[in-house]
Protein backbone atom coordinates (compact mmCIF):
# COMPACT_ATOMS: atom_id res chain seq x y z
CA UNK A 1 181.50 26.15 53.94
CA UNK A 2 177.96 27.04 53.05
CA UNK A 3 177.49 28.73 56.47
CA UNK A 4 181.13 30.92 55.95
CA UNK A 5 179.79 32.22 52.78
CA UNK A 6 176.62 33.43 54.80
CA UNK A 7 178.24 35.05 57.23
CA UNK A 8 180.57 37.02 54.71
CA UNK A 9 177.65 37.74 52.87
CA UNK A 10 175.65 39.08 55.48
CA UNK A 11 178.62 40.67 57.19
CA UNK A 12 179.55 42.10 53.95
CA UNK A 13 175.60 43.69 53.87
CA UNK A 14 175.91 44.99 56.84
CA UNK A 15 179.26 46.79 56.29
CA UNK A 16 177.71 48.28 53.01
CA UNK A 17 174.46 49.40 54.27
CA UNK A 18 175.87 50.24 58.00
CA UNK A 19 178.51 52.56 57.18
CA UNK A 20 176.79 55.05 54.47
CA UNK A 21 173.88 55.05 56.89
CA UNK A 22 175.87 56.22 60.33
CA UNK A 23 178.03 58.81 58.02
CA UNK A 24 174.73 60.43 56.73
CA UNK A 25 173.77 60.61 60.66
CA UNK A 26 177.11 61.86 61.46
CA UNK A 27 176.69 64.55 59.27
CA UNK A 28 173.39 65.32 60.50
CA UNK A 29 174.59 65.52 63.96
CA UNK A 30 177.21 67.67 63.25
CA UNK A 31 174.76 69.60 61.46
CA UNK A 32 172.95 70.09 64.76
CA UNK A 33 175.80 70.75 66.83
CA UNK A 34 176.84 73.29 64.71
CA UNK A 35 173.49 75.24 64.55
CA UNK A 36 173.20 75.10 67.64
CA UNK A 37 176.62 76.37 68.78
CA UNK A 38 177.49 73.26 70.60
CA UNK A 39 179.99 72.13 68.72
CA UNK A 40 183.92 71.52 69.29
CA UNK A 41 186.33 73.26 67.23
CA UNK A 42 187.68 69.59 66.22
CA UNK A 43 183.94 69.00 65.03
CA UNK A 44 183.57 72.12 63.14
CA UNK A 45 186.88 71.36 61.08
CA UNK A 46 185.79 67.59 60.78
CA UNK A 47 182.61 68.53 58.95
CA UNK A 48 184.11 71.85 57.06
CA UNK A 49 186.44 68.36 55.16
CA UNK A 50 183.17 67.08 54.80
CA UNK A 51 181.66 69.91 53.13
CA UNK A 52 178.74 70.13 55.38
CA UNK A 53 177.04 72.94 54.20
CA UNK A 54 175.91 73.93 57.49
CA UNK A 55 179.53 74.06 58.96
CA UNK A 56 180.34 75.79 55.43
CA UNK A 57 177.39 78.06 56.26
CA UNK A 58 178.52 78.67 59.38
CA UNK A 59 182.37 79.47 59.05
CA UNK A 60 181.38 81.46 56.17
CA UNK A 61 179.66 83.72 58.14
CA UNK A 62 181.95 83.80 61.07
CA UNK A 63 185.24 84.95 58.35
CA UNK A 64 186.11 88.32 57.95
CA UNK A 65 183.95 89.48 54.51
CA UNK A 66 186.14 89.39 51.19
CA UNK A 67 189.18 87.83 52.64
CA UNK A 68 190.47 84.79 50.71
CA UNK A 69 188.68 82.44 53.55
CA UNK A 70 185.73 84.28 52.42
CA UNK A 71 185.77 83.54 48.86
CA UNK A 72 186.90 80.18 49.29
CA UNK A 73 183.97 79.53 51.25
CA UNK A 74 181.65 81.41 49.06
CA UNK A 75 182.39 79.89 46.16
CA UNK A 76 181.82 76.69 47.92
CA UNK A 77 178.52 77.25 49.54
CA UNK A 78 177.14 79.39 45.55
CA UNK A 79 176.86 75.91 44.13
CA UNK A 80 173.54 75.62 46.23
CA UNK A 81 173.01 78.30 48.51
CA UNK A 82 171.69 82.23 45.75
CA UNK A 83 172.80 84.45 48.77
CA UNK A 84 176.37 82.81 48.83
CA UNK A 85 175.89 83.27 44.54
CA UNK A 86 174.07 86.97 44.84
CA UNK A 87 177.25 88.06 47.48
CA UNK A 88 179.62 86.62 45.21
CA UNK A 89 178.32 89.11 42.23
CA UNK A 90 178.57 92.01 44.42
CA UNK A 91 182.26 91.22 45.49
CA UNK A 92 183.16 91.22 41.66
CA UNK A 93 180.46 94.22 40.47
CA UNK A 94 182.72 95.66 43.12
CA UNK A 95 185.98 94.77 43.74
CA UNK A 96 187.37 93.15 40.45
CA UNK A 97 188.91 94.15 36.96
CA UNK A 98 186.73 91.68 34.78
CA UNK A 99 183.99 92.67 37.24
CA UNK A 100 181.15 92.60 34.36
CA UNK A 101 181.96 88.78 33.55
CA UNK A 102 182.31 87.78 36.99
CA UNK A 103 179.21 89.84 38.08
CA UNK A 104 176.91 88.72 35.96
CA UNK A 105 178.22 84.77 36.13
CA UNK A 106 177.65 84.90 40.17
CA UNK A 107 174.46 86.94 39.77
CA UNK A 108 172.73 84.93 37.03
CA UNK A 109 173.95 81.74 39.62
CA UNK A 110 172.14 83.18 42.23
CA UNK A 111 169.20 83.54 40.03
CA UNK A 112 169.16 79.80 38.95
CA UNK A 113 168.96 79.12 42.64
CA UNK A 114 165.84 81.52 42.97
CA UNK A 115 167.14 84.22 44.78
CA UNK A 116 165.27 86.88 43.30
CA UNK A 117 167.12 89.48 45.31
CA UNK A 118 169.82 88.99 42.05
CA UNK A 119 167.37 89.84 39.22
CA UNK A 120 166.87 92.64 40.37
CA UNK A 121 170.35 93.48 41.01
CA UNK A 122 171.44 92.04 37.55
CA UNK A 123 168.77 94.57 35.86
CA UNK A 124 170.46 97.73 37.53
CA UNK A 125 173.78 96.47 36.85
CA UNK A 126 172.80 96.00 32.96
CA UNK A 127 170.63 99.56 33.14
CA UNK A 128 174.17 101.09 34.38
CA UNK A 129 175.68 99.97 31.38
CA UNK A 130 173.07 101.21 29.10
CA UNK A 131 172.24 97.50 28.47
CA UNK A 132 168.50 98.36 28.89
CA UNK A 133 167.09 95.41 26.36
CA UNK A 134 169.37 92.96 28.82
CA UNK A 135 167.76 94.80 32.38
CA UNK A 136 164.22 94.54 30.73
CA UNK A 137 164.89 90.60 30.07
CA UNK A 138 165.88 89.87 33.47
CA UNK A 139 162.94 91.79 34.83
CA UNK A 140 160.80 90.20 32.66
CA UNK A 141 161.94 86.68 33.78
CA UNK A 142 160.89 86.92 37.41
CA UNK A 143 157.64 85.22 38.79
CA UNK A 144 154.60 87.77 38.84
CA UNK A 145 154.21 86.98 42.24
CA UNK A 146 157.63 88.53 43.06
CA UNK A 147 156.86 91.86 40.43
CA UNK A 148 153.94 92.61 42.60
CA UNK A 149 156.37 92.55 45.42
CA UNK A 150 159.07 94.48 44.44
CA UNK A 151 159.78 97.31 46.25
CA UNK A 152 159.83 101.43 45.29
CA UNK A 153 163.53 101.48 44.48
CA UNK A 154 162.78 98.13 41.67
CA UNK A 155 159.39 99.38 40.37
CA UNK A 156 161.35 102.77 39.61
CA UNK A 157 164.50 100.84 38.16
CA UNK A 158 161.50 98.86 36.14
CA UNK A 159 160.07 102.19 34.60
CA UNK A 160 163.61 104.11 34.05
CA UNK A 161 164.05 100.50 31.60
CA UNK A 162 160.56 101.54 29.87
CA UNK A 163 161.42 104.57 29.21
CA UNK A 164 164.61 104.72 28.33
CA UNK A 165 163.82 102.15 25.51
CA UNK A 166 160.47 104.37 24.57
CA UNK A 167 158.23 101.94 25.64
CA UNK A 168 156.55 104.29 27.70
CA UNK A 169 152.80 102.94 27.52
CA UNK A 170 154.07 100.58 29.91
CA UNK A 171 154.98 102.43 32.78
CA UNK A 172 152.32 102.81 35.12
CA UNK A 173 152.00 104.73 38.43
């Protein structure tokens, strides 16, 4: 009786530590397969169920931009990934009736997953609603690091805030 309860025990151990273990490598195989283009159709729709956010990634990319695939997908893949976020905001800046809610939801996303790309984006979309004290927040929020970086087209979108909210002394050439 003793030696029953063992086994169960250990068979029960097994089954609990054996099976989350080989789905996390199935995943991660999949995950390979699918990078590198190896992978079956059956596989790809296996690990799209799954949610595997390279097969997500990767179907994503392969559907025909702003069909309903397309969304679906984005708005799947914006709950981790700032470009899926930052392309979701430009779908609604452009292509929506309540664009400025949507827009700046998606956008401000994208930020929180450090795709700077969408702060500055999010400034010139405030700046073309005369939201100037808005743009100049956002600006002001990214990293130095990244300011330094930013090219002609930001650093003149960064001044045209300045001025237009007389705070002149601050743009510099």
């Amino acid at each position: 009786m003793q030696q029953n309860k063992l086994i169960i025990v250990s068979l029960l151990v097994f089954l609990l530590t054996g099976l989350s273990t080989s789905s996390f490598f199935l995943n991660e195989y999949l995950a390979k397969k699918i990078t590198k283009n190896e992978h079956s159709a059956t596989q790809l729709n296996f690990a799209l169920e799954q949610e595997n956010l390279t097969a997500l990634s990767f179907a994503w990319k392969k559907t025909s931009i702003h069909s309903e695939q397309w969304l679906k997908l984005a708005k799947t893949l914006a709950k981790t990934q700032g470009e899926a976020a930052y392309q979701l905001a430009l779908y609604y800046q452009n292509n929506y009736q309540d664009r400025q809610e949507k827009a700046t939801f998606w956008f401000k996303a994208a930020i929180r997953l450090n795709f700077h790309k969408a702060s500055i984006a999010l400034a010139q979309f405030y700046f073309q609603q005369e939201n100037f004290a808005k743009a100049s927040q956002v600006l002001a929020a990214l990293p130095v690091d990244i300011v330094e970086g930013l090219n002609i087209k930001s650093q003149a979108l960064k001044a045209e805030i300045s001025i237009n909210q007389g705070q002149i002394e601050q743009v510099s050439l």
